[in-house]
C-alpha atoms as a PDB file:
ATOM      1  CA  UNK A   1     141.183 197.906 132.882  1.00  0.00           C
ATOM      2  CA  UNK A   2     141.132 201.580 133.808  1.00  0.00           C
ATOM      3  CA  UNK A   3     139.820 202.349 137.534  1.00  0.00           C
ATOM      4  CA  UNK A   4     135.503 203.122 137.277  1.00  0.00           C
ATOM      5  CA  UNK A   5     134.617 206.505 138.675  1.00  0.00           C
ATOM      6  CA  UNK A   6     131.607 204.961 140.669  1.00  0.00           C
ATOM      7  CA  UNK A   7     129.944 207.426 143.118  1.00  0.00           C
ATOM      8  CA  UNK A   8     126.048 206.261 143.407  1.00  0.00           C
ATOM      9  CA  UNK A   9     123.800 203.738 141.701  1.00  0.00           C
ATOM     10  CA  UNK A  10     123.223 205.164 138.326  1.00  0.00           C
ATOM     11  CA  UNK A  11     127.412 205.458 137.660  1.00  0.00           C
ATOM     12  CA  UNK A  12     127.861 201.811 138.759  1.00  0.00           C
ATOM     13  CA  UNK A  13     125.130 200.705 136.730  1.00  0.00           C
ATOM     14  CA  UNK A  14     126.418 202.991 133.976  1.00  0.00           C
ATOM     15  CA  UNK A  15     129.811 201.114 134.579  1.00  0.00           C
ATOM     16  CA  UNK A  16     127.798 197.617 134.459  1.00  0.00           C
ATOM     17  CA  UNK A  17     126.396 198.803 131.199  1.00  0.00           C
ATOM     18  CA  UNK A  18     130.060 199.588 129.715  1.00  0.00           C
ATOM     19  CA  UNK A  19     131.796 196.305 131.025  1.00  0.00           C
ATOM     20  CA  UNK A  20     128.609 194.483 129.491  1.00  0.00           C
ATOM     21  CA  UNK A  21     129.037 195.967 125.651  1.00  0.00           C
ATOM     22  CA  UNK A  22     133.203 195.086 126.460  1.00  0.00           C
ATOM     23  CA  UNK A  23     132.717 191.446 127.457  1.00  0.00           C
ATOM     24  CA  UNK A  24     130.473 191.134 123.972  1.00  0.00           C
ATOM     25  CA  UNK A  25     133.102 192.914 121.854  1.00  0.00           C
ATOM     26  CA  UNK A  26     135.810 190.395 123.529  1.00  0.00           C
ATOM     27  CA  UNK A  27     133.141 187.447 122.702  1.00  0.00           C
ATOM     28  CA  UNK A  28     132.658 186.471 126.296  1.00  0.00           C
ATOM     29  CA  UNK A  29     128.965 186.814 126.665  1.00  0.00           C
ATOM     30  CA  UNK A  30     126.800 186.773 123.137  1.00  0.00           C
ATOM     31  CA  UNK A  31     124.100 189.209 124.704  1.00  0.00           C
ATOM     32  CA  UNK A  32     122.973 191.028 127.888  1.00  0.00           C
ATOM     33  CA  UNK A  33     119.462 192.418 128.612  1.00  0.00           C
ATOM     34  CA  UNK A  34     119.029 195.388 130.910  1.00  0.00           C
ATOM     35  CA  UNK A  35     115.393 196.011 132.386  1.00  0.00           C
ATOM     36  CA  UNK A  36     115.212 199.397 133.402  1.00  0.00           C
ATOM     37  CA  UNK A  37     112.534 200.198 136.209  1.00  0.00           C
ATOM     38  CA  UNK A  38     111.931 204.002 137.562  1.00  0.00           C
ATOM     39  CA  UNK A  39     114.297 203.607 140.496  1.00  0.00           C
ATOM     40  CA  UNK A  40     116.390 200.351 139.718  1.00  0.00           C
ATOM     41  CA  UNK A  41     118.191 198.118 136.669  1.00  0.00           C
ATOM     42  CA  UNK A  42     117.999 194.509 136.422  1.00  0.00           C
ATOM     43  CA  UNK A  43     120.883 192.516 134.738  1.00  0.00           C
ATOM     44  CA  UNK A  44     120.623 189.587 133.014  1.00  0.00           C
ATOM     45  CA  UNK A  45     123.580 187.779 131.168  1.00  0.00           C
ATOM     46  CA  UNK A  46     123.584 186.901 128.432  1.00  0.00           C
ATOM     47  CA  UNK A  47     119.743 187.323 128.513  1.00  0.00           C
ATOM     48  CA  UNK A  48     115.718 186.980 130.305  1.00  0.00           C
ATOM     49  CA  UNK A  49     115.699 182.901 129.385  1.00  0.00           C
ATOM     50  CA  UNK A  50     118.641 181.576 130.220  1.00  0.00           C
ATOM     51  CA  UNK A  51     119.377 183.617 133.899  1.00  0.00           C
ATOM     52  CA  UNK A  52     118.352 185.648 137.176  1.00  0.00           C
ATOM     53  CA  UNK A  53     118.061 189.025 137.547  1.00  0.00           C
ATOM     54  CA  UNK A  54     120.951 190.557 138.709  1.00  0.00           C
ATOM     55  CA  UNK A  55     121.052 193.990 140.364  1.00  0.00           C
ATOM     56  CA  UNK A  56     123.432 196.334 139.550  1.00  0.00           C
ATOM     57  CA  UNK A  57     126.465 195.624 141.946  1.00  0.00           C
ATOM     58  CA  UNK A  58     125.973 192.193 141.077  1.00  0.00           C
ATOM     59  CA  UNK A  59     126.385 192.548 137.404  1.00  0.00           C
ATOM     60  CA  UNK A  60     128.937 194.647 137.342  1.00  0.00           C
ATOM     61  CA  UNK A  61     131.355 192.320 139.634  1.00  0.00           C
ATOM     62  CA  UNK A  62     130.389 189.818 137.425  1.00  0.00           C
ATOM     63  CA  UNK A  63     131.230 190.934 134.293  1.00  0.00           C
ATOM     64  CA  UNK A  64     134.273 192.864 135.954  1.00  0.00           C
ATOM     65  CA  UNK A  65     135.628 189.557 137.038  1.00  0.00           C
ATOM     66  CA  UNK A  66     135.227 187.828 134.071  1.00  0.00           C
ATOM     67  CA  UNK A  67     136.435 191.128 131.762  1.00  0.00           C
ATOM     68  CA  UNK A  68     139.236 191.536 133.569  1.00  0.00           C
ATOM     69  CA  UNK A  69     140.421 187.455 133.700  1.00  0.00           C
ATOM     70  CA  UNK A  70     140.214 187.498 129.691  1.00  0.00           C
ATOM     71  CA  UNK A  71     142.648 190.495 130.006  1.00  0.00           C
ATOM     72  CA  UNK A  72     145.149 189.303 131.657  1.00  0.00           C
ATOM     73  CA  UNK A  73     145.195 185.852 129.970  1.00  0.00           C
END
């Protein structure tokens, strides 16, 4: 996976966002929700019933981690 250009909040979660529609075009996750708020995201994967809120950062090492493990595989 290319190198994310992340220099504040709203390009990581931008990034989180990006790595979320991969991992469902690769089949990992079947959904993600994303609650936007005026001055924060939440995450949650694969959706609002079945898991936490995740913040940004959190989300977006997730779904890195698991992106990235399909890839090489």
């Amino acid at each position: 996976m290319s190198q994310d250009k992340i220099h504040d909040e709203y390009s990581l979660a931008e990034a989180a966002n990006m790595l979320g529609e991969k991992a469902m075009e690769l089949g990992l996750i079947p959904s993600f929700v994303v609650r936007h708020f005026p001055d924060s995201r939440q995450y949650y994967i694969p959706n609002e019933k079945e898991s936490e809120p995740l913040t940004p950062e959190e989300a977006y090492m997730k779904l890195k981690k698991l992106v990235e493990t399909t890839e090489k595989a």
